[in-house]
N, C-alpha and C. Protein backbone atom coordinates (compact mmCIF):
# COMPACT_ATOMS: atom_id res chain seq x y z
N UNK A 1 61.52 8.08 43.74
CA UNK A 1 61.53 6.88 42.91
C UNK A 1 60.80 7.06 41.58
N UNK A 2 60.23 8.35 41.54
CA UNK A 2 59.23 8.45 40.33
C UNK A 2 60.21 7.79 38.92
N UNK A 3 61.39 8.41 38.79
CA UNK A 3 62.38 7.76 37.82
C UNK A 3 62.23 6.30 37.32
N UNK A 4 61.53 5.37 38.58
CA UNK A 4 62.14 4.38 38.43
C UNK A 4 60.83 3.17 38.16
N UNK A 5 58.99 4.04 38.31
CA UNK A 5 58.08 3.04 38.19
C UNK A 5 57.45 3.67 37.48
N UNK A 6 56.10 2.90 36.68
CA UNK A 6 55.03 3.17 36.73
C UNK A 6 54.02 3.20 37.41
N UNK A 7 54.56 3.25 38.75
CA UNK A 7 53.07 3.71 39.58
C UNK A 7 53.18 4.55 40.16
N UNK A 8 51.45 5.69 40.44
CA UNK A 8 50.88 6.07 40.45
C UNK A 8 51.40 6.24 42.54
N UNK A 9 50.89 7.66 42.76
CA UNK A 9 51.02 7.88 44.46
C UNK A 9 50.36 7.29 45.25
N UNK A 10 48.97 6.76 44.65
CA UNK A 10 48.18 6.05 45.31
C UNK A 10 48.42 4.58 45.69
N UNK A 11 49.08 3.68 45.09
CA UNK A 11 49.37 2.37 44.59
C UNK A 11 50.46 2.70 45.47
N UNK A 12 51.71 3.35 45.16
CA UNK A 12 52.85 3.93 46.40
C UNK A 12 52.09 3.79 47.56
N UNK A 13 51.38 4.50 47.62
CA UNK A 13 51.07 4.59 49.14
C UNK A 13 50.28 3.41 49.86
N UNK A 14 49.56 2.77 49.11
CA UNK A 14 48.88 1.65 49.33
C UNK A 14 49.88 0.60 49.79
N UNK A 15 50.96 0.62 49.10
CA UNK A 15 52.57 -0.48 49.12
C UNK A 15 52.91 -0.29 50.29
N UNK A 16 52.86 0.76 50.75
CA UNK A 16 53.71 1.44 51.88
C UNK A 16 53.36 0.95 53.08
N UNK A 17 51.80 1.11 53.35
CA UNK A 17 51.15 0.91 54.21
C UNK A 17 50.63 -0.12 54.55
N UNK A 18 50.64 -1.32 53.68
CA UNK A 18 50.48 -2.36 54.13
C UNK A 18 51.57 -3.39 54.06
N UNK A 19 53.14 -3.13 53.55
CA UNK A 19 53.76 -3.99 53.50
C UNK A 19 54.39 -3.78 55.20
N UNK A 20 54.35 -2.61 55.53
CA UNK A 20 54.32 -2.61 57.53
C UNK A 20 53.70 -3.32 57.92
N UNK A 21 52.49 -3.45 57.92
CA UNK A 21 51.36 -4.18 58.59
C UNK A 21 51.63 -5.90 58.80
N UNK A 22 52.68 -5.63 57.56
CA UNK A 22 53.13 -7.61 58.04
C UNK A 22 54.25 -7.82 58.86
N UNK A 23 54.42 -9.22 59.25
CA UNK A 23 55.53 -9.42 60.07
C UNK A 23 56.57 -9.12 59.15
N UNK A 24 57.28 -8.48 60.33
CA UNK A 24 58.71 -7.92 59.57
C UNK A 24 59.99 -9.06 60.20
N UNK A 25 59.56 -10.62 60.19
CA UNK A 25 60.20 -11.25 60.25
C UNK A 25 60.47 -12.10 58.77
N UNK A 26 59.05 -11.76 58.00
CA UNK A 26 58.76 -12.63 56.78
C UNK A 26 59.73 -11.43 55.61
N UNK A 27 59.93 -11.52 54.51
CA UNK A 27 60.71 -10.95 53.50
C UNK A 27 59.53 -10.67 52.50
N UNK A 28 60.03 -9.56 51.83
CA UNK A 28 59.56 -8.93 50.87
C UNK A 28 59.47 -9.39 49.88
N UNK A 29 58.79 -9.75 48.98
CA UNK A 29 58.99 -10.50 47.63
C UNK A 29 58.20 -9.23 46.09
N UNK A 30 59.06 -8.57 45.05
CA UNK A 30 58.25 -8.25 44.32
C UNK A 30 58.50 -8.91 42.85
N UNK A 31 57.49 -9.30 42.49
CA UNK A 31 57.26 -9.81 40.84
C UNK A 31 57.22 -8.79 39.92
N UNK A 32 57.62 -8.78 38.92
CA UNK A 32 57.46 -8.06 37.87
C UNK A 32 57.99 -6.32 38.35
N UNK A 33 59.31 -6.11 38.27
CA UNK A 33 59.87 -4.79 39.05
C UNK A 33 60.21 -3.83 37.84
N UNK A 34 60.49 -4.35 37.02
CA UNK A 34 60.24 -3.63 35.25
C UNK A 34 61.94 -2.40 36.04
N UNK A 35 61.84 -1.32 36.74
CA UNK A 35 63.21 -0.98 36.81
C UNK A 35 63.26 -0.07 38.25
N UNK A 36 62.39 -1.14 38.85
CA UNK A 36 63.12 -1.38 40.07
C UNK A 36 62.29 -0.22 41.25
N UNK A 37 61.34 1.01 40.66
CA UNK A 37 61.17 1.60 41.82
C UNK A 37 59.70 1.09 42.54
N UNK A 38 59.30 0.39 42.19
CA UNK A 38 58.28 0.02 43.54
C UNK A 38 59.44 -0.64 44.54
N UNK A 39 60.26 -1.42 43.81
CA UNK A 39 60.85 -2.33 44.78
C UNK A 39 61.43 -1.54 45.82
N UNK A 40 62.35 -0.57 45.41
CA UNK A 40 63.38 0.74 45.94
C UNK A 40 62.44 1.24 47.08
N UNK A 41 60.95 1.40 46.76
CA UNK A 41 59.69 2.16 47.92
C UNK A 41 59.61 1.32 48.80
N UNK A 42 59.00 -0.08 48.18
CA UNK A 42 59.11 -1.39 49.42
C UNK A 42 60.49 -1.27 50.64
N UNK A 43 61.47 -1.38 49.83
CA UNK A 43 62.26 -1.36 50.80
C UNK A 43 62.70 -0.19 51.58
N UNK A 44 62.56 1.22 51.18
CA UNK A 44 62.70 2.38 51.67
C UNK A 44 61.36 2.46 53.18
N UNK A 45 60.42 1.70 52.89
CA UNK A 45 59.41 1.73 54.46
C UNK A 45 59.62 0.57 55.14
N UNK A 46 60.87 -0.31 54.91
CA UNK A 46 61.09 -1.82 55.53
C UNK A 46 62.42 -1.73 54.99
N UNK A 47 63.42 -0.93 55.66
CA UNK A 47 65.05 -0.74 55.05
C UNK A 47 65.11 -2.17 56.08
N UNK A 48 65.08 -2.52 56.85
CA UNK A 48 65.73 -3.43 57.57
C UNK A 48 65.39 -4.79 56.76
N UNK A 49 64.46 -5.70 56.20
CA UNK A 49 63.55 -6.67 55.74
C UNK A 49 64.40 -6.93 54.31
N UNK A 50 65.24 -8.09 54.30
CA UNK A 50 65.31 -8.63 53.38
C UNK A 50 63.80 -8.28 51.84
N UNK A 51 64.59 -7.75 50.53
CA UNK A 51 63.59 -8.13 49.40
C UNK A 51 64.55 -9.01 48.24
N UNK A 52 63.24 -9.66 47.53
CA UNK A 52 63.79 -10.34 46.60
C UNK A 52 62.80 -9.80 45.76
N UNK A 53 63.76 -9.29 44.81
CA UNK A 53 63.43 -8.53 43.30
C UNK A 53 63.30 -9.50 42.07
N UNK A 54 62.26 -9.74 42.06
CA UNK A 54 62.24 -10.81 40.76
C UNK A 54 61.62 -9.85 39.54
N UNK A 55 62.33 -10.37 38.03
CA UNK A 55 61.97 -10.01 37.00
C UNK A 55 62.40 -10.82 36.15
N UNK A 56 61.94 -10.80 34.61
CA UNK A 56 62.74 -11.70 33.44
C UNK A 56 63.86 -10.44 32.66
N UNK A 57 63.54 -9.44 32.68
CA UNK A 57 64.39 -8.52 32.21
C UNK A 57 64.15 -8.68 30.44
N UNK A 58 63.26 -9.13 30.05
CA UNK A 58 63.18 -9.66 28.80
C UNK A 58 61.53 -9.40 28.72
N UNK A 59 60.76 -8.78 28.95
CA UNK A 59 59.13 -8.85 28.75
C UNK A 59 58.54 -9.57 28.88
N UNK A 60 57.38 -10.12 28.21
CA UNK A 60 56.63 -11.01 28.88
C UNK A 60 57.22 -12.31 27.97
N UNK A 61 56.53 -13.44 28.42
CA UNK A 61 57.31 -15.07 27.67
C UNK A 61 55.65 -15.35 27.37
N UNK A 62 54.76 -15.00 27.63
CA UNK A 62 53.56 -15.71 26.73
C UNK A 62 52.41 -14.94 26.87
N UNK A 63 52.21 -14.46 25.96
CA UNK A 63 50.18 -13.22 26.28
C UNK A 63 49.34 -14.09 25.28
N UNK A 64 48.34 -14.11 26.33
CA UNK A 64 46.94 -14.71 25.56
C UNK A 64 46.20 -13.64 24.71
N UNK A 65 45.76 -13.36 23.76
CA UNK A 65 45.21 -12.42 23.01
C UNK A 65 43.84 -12.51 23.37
N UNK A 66 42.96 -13.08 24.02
CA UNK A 66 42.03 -12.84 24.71
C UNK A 66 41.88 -12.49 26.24
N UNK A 67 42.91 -12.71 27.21
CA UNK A 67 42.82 -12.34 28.07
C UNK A 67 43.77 -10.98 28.36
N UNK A 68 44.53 -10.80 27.76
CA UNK A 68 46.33 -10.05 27.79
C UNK A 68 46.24 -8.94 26.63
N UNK A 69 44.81 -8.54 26.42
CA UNK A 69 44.84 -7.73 25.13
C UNK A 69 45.49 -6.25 25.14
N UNK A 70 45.62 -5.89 26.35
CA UNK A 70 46.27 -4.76 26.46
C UNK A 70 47.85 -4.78 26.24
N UNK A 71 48.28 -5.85 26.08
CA UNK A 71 49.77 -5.86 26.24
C UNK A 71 50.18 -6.70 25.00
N UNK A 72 51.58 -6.29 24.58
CA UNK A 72 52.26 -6.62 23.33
C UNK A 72 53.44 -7.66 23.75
N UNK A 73 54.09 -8.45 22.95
CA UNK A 73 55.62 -8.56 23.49
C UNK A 73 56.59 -7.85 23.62
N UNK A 74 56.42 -7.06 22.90
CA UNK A 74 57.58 -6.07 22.82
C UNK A 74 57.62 -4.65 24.27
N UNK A 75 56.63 -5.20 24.93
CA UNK A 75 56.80 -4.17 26.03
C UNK A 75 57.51 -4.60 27.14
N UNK A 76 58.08 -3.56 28.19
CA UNK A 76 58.72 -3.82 29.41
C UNK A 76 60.14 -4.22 29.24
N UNK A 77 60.58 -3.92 27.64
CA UNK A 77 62.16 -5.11 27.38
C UNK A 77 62.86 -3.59 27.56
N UNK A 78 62.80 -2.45 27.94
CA UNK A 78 63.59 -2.15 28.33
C UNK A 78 64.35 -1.54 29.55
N UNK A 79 63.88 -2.66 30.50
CA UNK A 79 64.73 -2.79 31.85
C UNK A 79 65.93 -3.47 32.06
N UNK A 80 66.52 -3.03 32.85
CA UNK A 80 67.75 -3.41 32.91
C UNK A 80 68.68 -4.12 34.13
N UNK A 81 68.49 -4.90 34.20
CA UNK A 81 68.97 -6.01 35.69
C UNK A 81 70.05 -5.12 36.69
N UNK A 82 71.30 -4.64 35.45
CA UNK A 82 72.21 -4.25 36.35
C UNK A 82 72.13 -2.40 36.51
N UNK A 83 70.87 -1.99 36.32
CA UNK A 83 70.49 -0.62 36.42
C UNK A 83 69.14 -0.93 38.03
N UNK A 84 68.82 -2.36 37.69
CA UNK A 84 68.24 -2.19 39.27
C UNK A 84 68.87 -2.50 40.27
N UNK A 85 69.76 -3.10 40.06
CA UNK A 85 70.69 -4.04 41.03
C UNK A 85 71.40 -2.69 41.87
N UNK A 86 71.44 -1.78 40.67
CA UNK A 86 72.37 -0.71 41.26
C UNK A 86 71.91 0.33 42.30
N UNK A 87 70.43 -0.03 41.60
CA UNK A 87 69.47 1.54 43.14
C UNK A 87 69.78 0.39 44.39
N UNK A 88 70.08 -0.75 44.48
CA UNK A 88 69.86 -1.34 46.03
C UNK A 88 71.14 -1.63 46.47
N UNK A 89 72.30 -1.81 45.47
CA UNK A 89 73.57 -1.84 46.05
C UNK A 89 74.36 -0.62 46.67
N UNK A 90 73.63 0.48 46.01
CA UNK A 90 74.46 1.95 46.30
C UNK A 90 74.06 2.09 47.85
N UNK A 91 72.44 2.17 48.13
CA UNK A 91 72.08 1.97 49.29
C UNK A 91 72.14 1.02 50.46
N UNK A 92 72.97 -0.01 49.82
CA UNK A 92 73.35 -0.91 51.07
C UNK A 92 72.17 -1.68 51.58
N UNK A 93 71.36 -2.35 50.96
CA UNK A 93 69.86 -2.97 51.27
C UNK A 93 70.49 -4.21 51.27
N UNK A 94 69.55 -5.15 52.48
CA UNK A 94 69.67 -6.72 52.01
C UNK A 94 68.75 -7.07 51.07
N UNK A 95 68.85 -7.18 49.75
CA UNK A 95 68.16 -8.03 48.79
C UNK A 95 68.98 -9.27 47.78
N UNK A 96 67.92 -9.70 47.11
CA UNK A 96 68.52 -10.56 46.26
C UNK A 96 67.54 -10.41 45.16
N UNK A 97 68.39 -10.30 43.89
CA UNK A 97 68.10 -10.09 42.41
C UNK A 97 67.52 -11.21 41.81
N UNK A 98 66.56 -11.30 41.24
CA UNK A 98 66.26 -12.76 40.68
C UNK A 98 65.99 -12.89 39.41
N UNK A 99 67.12 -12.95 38.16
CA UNK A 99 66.13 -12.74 37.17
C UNK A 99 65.88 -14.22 36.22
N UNK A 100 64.92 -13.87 35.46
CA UNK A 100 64.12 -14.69 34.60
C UNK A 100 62.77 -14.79 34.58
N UNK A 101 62.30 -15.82 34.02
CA UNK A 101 60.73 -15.81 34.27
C UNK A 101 60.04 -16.66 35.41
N UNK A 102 59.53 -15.90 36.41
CA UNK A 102 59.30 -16.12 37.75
C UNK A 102 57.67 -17.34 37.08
N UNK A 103 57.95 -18.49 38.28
CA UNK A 103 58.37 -19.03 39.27
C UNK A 103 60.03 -19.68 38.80
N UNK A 104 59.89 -20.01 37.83
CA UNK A 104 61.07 -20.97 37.10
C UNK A 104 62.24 -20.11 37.55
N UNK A 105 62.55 -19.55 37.39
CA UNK A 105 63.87 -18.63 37.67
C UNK A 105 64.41 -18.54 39.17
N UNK A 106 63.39 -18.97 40.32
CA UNK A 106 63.56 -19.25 41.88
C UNK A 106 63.70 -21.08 41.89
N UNK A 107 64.06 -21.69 40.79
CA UNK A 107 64.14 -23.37 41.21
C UNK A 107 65.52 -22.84 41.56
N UNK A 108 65.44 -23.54 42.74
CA UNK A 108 66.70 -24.41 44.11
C UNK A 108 66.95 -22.96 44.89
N UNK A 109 66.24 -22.16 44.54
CA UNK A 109 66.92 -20.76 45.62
C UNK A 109 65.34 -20.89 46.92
N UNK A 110 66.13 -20.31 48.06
CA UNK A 110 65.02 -20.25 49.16
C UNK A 110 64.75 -19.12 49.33
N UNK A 111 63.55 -18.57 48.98
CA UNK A 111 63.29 -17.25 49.09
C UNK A 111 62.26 -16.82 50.23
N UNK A 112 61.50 -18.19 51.05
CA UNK A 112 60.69 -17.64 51.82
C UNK A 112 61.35 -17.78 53.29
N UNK A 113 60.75 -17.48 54.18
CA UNK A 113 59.30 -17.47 54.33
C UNK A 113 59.44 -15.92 53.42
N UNK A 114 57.88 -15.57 53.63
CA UNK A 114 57.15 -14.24 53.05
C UNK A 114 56.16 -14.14 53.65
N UNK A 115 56.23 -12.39 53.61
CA UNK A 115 55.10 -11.93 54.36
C UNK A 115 54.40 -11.09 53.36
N UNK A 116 55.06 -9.97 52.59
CA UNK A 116 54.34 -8.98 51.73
C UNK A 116 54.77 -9.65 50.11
N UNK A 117 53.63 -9.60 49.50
CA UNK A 117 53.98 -9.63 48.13
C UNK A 117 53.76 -8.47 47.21
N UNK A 118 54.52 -8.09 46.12
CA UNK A 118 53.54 -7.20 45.15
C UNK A 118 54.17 -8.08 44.08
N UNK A 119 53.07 -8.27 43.38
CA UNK A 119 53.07 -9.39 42.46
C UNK A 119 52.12 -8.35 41.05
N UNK A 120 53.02 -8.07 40.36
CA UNK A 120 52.86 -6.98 38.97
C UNK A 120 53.62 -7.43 37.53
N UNK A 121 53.03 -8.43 37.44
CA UNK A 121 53.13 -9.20 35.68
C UNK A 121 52.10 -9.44 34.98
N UNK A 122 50.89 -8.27 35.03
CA UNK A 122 50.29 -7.94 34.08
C UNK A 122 49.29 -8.95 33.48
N UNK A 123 49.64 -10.23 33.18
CA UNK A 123 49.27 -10.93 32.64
C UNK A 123 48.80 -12.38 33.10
N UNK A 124 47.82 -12.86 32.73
CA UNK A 124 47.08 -14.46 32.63
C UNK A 124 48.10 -15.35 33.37
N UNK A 125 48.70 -15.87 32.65
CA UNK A 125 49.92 -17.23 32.78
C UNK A 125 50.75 -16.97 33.70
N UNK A 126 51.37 -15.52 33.80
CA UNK A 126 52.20 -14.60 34.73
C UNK A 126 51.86 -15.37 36.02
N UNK A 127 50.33 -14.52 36.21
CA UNK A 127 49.84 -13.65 37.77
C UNK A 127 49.28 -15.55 38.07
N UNK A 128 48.90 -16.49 37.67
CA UNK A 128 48.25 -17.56 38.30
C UNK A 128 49.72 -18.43 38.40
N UNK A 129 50.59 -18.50 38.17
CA UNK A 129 51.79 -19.45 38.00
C UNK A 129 52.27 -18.63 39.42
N UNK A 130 52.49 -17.49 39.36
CA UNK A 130 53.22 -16.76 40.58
C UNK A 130 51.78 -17.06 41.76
N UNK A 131 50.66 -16.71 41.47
CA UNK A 131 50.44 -17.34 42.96
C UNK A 131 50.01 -18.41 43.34
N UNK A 132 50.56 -19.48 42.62
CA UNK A 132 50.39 -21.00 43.10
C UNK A 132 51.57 -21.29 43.74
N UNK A 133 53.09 -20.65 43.28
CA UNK A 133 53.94 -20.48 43.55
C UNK A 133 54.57 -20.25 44.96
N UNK A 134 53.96 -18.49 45.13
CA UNK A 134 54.11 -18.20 46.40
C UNK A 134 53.02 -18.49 47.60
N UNK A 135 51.92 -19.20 47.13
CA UNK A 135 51.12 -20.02 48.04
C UNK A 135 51.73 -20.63 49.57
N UNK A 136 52.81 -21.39 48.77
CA UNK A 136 53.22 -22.34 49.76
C UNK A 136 54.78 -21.59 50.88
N UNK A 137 54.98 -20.24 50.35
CA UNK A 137 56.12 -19.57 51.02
C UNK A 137 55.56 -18.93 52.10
N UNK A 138 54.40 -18.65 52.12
CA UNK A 138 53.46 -17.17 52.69
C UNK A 138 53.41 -17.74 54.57
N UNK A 139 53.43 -16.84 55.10
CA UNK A 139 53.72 -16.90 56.85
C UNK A 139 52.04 -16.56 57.00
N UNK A 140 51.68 -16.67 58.60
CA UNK A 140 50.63 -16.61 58.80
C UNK A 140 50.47 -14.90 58.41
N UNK A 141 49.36 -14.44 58.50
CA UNK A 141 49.09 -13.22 58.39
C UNK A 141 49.75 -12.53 56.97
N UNK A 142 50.06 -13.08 56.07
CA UNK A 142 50.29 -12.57 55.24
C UNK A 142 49.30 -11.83 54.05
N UNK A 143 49.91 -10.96 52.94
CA UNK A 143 49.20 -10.02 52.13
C UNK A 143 50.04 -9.82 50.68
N UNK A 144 48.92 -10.12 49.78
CA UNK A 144 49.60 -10.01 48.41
C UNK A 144 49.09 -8.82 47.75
N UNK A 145 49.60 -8.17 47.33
CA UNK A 145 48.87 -6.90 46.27
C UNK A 145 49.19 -7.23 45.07
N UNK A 146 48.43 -7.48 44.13
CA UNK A 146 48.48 -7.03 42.68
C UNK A 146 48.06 -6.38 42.20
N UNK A 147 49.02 -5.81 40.89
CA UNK A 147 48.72 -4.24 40.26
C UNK A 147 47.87 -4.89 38.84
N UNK A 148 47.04 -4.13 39.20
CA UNK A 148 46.53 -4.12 37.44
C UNK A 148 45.08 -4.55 37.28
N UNK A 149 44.51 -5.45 39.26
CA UNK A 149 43.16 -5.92 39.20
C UNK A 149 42.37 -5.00 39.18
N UNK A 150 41.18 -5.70 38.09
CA UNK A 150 39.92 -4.77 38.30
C UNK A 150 40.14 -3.42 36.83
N UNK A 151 41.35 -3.76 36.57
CA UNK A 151 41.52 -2.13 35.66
C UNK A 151 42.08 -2.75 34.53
N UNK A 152 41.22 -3.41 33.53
CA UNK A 152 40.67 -3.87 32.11
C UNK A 152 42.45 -4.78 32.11
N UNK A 153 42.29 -6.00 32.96
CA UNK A 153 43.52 -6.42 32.69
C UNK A 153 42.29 -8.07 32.98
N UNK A 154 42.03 -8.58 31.89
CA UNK A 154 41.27 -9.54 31.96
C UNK A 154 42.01 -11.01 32.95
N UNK A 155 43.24 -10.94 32.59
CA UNK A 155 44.00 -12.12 32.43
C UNK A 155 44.44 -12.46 34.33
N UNK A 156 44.76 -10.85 34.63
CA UNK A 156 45.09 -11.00 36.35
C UNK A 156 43.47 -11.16 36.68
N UNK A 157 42.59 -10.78 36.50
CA UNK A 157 41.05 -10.87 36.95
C UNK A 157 40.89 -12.07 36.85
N UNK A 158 41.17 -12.94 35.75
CA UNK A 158 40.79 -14.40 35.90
C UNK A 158 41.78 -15.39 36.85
N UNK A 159 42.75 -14.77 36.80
CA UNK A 159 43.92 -15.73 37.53
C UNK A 159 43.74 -15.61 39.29
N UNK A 160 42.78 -14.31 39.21
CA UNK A 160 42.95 -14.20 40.92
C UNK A 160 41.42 -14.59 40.61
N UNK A 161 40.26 -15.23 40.59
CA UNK A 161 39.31 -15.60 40.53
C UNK A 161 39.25 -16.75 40.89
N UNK A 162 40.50 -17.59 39.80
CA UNK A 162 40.44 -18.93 40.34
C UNK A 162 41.48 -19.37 40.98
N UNK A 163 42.38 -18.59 41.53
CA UNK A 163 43.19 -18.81 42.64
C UNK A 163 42.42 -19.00 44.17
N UNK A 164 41.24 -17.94 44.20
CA UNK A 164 40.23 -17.46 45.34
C UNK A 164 39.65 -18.79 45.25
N UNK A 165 39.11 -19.32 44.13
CA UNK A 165 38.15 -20.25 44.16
C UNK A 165 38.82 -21.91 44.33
N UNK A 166 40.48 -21.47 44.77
CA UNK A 166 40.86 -23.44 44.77
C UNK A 166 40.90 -23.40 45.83
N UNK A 167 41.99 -21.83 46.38
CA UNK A 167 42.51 -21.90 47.63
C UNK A 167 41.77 -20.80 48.79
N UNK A 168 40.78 -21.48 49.05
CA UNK A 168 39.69 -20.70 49.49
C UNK A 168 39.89 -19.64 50.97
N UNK A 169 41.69 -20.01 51.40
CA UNK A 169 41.93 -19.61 52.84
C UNK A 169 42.22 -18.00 52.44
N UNK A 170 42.47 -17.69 50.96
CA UNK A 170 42.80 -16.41 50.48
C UNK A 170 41.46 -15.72 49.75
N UNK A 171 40.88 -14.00 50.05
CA UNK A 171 40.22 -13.84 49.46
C UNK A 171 40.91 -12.25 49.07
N UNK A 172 40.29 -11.86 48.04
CA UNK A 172 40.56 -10.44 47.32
C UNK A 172 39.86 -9.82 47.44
N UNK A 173 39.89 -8.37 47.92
CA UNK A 173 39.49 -6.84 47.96
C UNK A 173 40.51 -6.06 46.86
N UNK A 174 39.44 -4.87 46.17
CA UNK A 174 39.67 -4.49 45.65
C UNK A 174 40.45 -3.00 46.17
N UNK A 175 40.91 -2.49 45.71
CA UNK A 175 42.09 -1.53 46.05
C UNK A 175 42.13 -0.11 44.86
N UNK A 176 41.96 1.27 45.72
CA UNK A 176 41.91 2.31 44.58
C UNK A 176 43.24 2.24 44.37
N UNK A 177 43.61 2.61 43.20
CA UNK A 177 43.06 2.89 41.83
C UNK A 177 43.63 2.05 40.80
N UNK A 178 43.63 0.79 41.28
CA UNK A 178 43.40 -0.52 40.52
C UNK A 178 44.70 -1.32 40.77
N UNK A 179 44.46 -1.36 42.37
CA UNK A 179 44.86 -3.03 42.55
C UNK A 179 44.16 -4.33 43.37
N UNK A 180 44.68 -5.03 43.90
CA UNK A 180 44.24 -5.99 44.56
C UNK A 180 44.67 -6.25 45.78
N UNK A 181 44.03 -6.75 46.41
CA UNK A 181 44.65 -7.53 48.01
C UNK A 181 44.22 -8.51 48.65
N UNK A 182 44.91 -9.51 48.14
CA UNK A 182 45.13 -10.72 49.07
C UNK A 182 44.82 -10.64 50.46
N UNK A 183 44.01 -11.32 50.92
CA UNK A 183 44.20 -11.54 52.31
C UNK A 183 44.03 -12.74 52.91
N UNK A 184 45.22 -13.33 53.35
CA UNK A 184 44.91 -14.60 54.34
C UNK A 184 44.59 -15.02 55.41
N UNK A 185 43.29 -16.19 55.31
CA UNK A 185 42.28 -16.17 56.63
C UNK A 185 42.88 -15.93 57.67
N UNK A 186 44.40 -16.34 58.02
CA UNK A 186 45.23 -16.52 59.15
C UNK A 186 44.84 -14.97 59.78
N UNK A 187 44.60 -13.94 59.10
CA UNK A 187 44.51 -12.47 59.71
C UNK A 187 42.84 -12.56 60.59
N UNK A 188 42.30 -13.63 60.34
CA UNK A 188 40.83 -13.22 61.21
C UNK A 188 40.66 -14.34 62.37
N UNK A 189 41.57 -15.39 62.02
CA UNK A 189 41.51 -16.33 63.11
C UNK A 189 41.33 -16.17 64.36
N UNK A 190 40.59 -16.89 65.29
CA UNK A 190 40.95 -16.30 66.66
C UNK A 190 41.25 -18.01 67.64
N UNK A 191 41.73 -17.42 68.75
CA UNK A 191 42.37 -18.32 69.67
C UNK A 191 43.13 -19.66 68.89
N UNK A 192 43.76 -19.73 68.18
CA UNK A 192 44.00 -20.71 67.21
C UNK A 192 43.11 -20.97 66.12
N UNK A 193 42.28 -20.91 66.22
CA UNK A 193 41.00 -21.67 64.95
C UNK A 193 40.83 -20.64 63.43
N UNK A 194 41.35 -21.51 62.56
CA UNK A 194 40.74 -21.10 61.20
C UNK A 194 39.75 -21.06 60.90
């Protein structure tokens, strides 16, 4: 898949290994797929598991210049919807393509339940809109990874700060070599009790 991401073997492998770990009754969900090969990995260790590939195919729609300083508009515009569509149709995967600017781009489609997320849009407005979003899709025991925490990306650092701090049933660990992980209380519960 190297062709097809910017990430790194470690971040691969991190994807790998914990998008198993969830119920493989819940579906795959990835944000921000830019051209498609994290998604292609997700589903290559969960060929059976419905994914839904979300992107805008168009870069980002709003950067804060204080939080988003690493990033321009003009980046990520050159992916291509029907160049990802194509690594998952050749292979015969159940997914579904979603494009636009996520959450808005999933009004009236049903995409959950969900179990694994990788949620990789870089940015402020992005990363807190997507997980208020997929808040309410997520199955018990579920796990979100985002790319970019912790590694001079101000905007996902603040958005998962005060995501942690509304919705207190989710907390974040940090992840080499710079992502994040969600984890929901539902994973420590015992005999029923939160």
């Amino acid at each position: 898949i190297s062709p097809y991401t910017l990430l790194d073997t470690s971040r691969l492998a991190n994807l790998w290994q914990l998008c198993r770990m969830t119920n493989p009754a819940g579906r795959i969900v990835e944000v921000g797929t830019y051209k498609g090969g994290g998604a292609l990995h997700l589903s290559n260790c969960c060929p059976d598991r419905k994914i839904i590939i979300c992107d805008s195919f168009s870069g980002f729609e709003a950067i804060d210049p204080k939080l988003d300083g690493n990033f321009d508009k003009q980046m990520f515009k050159d992916s291509r919807q029907e160049a990802v569509e194509s690594l998952f149709r050749t292979r015969q995967r159940n997914y579904e393509l979603i494009a636009g600017f996520f959450p808005e781009s999933c009004h009236g489609k049903n995409i959950g339940p969900v179990s694994f997320v990788h949620l990789d849009v870089d940015i402020y407005k992005a990363t807190i809109e997507s997980l208020y979003y997929l808040h309410d899709l997520m199955m018990e025991k579920s796990l979100i990874v985002l790319d970019d925490y912790l590694r001079k990306t101000e905007g996902v650092n603040q958005a998962v700060a005060e995501f942690v701090a509304q919705e207190r049933e989710w907390t974040c660990f940090p992840l080499f070599p710079g992502q994040g992980l969600l984890v929901h209380a539902s994973w420590f519960a015992r005999n029923g009790a939160s």
